[in-house]
PDB file of N, CA and C in Angstrom:
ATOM      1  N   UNK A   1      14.941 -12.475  13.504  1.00  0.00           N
ATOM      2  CA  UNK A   1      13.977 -12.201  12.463  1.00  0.00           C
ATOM      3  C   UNK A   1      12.825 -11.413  13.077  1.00  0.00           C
ATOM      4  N   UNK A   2      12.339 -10.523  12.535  1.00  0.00           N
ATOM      5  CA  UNK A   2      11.314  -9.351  12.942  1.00  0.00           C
ATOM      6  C   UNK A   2      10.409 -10.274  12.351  1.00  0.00           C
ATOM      7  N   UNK A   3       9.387 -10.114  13.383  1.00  0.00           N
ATOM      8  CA  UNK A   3       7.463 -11.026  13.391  1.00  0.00           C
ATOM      9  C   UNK A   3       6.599  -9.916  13.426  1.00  0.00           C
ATOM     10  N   UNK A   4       5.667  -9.843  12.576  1.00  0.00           N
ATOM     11  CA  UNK A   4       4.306  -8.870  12.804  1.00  0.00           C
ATOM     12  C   UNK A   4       3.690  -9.863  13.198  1.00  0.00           C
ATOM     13  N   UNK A   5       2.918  -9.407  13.891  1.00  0.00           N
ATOM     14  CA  UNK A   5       1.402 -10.358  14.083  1.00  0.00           C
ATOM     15  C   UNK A   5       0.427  -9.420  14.405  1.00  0.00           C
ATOM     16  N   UNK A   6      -0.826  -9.327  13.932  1.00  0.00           N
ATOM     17  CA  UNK A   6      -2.222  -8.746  14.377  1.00  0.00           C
ATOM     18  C   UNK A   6      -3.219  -9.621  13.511  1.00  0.00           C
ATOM     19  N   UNK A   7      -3.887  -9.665  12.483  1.00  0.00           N
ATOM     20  CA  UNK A   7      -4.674 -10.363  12.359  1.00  0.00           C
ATOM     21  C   UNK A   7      -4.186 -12.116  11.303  1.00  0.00           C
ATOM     22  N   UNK A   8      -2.790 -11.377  10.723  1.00  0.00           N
ATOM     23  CA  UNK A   8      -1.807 -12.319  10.318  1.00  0.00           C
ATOM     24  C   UNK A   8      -0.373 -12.404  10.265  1.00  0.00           C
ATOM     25  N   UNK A   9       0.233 -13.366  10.244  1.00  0.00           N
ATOM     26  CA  UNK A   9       1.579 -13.402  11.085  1.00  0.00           C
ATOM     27  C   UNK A   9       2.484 -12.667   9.775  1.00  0.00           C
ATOM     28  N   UNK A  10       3.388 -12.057   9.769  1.00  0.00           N
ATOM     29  CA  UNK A  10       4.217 -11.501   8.913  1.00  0.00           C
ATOM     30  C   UNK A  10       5.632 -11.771   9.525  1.00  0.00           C
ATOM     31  N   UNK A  11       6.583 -12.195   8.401  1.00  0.00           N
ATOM     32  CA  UNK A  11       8.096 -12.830   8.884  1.00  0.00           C
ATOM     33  C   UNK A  11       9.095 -11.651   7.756  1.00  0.00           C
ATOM     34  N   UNK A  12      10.263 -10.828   8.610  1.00  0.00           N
ATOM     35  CA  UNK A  12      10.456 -10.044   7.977  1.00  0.00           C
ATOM     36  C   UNK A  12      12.154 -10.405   7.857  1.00  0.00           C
ATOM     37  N   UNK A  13      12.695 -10.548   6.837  1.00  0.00           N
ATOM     38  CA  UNK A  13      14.243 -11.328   7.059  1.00  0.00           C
ATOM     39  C   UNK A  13      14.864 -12.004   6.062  1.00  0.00           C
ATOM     40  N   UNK A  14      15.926 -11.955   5.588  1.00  0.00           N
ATOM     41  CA  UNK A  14      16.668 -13.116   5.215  1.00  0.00           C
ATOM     42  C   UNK A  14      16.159 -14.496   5.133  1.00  0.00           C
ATOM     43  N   UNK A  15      15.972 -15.411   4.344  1.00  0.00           N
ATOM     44  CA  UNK A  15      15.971 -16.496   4.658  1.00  0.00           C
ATOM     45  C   UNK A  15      13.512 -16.384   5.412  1.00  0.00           C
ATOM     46  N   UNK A  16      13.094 -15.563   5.296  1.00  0.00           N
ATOM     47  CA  UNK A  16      11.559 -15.831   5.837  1.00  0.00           C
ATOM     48  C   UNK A  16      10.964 -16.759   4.547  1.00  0.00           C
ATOM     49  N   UNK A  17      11.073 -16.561   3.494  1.00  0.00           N
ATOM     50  CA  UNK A  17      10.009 -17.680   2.546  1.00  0.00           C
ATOM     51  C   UNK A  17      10.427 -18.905   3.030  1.00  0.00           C
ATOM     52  N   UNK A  18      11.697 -19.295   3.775  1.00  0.00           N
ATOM     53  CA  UNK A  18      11.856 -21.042   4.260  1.00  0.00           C
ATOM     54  C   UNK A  18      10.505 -21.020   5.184  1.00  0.00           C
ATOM     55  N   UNK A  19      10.118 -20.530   5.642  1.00  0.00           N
ATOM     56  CA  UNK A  19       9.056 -20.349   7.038  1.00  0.00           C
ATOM     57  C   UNK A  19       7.842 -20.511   6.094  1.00  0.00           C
ATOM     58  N   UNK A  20       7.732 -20.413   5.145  1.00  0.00           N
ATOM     59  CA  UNK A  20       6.079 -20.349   4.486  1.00  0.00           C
ATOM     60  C   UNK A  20       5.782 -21.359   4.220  1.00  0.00           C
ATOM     61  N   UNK A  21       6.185 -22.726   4.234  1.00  0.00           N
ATOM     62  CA  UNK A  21       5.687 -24.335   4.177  1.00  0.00           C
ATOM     63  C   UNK A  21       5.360 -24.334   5.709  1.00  0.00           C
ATOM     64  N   UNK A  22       6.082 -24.012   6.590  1.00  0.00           N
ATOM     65  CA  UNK A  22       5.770 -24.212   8.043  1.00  0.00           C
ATOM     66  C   UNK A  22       4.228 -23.432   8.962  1.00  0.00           C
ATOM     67  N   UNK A  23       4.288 -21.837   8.021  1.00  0.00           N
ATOM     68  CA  UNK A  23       3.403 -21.365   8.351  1.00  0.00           C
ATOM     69  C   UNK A  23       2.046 -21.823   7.676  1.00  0.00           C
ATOM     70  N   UNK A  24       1.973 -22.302   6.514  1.00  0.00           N
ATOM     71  CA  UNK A  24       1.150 -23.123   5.978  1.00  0.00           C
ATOM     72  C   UNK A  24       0.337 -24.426   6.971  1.00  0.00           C
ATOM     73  N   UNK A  25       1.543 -25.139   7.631  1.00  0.00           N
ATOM     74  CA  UNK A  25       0.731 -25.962   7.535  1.00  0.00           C
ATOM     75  C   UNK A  25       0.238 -25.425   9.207  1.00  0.00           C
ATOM     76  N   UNK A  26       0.582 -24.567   9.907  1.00  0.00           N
ATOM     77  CA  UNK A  26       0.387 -24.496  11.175  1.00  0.00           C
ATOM     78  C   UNK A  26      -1.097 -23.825  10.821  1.00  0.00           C
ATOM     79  N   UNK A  27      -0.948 -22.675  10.143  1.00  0.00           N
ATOM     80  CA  UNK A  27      -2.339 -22.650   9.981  1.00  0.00           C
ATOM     81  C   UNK A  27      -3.104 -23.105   9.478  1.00  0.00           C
ATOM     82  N   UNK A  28      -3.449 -24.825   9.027  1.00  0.00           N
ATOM     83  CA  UNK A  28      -4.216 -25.218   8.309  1.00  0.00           C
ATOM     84  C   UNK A  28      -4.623 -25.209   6.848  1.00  0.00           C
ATOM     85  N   UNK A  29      -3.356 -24.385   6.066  1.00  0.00           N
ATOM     86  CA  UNK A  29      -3.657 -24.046   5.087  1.00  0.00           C
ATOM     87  C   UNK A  29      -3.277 -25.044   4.031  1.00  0.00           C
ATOM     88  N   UNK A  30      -4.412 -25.964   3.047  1.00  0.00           N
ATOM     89  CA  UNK A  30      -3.779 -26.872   2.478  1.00  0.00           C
ATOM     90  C   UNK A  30      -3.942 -26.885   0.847  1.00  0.00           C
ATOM     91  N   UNK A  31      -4.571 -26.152   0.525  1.00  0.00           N
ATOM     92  CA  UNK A  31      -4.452 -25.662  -0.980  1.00  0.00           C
ATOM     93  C   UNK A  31      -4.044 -24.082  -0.918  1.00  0.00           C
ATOM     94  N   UNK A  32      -2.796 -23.504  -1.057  1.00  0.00           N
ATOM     95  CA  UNK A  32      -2.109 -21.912  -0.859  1.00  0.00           C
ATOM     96  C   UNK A  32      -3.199 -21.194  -2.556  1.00  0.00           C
ATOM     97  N   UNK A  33      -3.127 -19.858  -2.367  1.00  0.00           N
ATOM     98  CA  UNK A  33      -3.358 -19.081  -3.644  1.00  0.00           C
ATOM     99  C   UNK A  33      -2.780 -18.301  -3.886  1.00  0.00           C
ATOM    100  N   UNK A  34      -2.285 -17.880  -4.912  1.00  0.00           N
ATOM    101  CA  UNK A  34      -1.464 -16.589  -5.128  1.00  0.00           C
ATOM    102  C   UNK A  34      -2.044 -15.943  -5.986  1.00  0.00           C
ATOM    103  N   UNK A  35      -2.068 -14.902  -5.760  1.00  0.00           N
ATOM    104  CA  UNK A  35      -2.665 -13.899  -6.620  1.00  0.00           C
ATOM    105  C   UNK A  35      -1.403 -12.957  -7.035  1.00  0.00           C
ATOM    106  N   UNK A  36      -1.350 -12.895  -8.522  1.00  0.00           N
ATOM    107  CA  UNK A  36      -0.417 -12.002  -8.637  1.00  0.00           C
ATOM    108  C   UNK A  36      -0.547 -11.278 -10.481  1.00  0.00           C
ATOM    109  N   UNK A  37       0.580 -10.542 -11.049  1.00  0.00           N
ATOM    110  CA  UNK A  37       0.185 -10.401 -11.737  1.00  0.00           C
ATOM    111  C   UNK A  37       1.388 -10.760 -13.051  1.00  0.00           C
ATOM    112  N   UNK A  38       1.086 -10.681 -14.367  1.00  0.00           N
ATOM    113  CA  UNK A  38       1.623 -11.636 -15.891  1.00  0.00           C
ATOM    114  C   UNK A  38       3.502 -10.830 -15.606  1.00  0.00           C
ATOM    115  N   UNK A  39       3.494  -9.647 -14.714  1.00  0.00           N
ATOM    116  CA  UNK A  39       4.887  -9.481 -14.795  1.00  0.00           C
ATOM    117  C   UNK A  39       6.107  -9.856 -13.625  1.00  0.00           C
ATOM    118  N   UNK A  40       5.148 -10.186 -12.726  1.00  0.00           N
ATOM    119  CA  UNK A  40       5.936 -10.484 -11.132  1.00  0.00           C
ATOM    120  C   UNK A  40       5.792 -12.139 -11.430  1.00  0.00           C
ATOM    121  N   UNK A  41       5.049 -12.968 -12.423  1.00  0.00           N
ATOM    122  CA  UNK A  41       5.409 -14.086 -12.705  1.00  0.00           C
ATOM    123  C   UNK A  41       6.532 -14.276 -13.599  1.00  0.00           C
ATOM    124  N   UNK A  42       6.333 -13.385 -14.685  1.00  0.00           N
ATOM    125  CA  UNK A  42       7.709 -13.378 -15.547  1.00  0.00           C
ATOM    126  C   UNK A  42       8.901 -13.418 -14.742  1.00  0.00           C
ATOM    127  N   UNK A  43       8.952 -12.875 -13.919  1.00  0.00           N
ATOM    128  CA  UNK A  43      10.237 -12.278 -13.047  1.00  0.00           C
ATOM    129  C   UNK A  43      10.717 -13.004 -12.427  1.00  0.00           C
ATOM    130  N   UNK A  44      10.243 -14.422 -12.331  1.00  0.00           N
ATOM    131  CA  UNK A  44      10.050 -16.006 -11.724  1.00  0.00           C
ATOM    132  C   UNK A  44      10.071 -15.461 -10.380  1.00  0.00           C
ATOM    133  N   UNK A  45       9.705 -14.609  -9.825  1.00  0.00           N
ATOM    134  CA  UNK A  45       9.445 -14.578  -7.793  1.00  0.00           C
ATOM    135  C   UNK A  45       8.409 -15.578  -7.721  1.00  0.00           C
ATOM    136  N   UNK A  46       7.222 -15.716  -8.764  1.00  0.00           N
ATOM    137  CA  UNK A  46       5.921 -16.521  -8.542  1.00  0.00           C
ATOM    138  C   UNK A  46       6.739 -18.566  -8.107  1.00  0.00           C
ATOM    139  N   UNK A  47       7.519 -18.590  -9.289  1.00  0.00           N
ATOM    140  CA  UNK A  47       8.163 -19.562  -8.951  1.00  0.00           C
ATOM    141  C   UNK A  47       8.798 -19.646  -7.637  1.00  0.00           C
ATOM    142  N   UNK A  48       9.681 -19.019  -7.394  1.00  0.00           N
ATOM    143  CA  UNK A  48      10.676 -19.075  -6.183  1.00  0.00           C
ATOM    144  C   UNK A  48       9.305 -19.811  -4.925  1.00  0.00           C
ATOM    145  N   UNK A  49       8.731 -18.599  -5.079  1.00  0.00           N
ATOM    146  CA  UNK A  49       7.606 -19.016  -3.647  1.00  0.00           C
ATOM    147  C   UNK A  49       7.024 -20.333  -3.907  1.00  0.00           C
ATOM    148  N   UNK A  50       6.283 -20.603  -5.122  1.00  0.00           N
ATOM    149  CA  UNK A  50       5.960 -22.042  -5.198  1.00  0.00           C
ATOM    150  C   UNK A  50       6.854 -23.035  -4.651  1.00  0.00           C
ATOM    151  N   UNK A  51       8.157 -22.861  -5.199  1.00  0.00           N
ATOM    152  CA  UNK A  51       9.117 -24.123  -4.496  1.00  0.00           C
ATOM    153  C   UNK A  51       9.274 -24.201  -3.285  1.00  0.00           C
ATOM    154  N   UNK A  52       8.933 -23.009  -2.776  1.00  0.00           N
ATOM    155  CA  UNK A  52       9.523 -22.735  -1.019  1.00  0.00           C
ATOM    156  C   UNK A  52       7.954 -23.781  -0.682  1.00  0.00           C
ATOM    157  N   UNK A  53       6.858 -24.074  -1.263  1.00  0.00           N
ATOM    158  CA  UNK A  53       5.959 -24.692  -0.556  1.00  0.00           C
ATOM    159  C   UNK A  53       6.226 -26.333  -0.168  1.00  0.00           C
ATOM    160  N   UNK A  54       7.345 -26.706  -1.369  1.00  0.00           N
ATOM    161  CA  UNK A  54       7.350 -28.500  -1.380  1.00  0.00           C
ATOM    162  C   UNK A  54       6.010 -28.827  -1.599  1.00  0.00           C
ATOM    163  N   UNK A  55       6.070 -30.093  -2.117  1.00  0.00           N
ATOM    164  CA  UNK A  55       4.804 -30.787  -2.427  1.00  0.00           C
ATOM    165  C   UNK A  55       3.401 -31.437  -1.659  1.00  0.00           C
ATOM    166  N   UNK A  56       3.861 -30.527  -0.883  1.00  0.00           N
ATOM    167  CA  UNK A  56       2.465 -30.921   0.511  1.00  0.00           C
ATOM    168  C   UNK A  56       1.336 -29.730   0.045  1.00  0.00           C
ATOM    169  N   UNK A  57       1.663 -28.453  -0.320  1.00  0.00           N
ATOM    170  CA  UNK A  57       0.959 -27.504  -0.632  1.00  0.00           C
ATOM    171  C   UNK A  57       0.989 -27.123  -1.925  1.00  0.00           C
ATOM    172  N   UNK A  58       0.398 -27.806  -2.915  1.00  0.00           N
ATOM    173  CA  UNK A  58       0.423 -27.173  -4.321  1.00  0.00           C
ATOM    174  C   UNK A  58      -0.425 -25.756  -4.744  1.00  0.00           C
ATOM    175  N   UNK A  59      -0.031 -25.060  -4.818  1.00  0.00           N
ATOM    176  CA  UNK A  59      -0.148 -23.982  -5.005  1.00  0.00           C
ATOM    177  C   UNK A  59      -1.464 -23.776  -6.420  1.00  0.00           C
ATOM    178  N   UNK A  60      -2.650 -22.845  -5.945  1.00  0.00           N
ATOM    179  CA  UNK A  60      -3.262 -22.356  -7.207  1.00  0.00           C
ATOM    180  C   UNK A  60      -3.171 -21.431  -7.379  1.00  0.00           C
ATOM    181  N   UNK A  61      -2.647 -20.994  -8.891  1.00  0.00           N
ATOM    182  CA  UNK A  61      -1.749 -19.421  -9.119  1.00  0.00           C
ATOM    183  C   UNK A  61      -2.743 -18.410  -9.990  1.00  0.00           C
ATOM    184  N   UNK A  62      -3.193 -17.597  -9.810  1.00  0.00           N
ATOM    185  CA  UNK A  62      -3.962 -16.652 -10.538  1.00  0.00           C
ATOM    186  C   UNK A  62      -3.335 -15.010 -10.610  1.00  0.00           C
ATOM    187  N   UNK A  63      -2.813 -15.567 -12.152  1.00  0.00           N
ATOM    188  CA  UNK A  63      -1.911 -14.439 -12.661  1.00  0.00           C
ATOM    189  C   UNK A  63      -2.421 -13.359 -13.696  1.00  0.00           C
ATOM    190  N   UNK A  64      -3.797 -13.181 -13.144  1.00  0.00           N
ATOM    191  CA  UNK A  64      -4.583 -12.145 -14.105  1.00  0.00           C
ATOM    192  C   UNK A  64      -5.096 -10.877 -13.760  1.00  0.00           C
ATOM    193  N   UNK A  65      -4.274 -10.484 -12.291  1.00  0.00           N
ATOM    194  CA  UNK A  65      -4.649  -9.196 -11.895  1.00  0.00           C
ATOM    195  C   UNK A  65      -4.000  -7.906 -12.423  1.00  0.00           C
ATOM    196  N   UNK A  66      -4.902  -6.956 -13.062  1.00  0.00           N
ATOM    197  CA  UNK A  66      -4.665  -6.128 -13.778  1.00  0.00           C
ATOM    198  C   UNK A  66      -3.343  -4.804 -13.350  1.00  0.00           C
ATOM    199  N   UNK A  67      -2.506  -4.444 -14.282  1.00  0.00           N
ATOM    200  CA  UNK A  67      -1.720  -3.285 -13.371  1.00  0.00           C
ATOM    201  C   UNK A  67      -2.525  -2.248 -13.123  1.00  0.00           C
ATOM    202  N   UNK A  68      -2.162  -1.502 -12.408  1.00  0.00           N
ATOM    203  CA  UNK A  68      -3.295  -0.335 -11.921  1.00  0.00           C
ATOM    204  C   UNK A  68      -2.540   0.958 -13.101  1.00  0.00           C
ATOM    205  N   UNK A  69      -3.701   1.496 -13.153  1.00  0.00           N
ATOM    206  CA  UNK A  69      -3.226   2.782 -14.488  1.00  0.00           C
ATOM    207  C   UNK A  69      -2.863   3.722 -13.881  1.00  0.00           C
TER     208      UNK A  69
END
């Protein structure tokens, strides 16, 4: 699996959203946010990632960012 790292870690691969409960908690992160927008939620990806968190990290979802014109 290809890793970026410079100011944040990036997992590039098959199978990387299993890694985002792990990278969560390594970095301390215990309420996640997503920012996204009313059509990439439709598309349930917003879901997919929520589940990849399990119930240690409940997710606060803010699905009101505008499309760009």
């Amino acid at each position: 699996m290809a890793t970026l790292t410079y100011l944040t870690t990036t997992h590039f691969d098959f199978g990387a959203l299993g890694k985002l409960a792990a990278e969560l908690k390594r970095s301390g992160v215990k309420r996640p946010f997503i920012a996204t927008d009313k059509g990439v939620r439709a598309a349930g990806l917003v879901d997919t990632v929520s589940a990849s968190l399990g119930g240690d990290a409940p997710a606060t979802i803010y699905d009101e960012t505008p499309k760009p014109d």
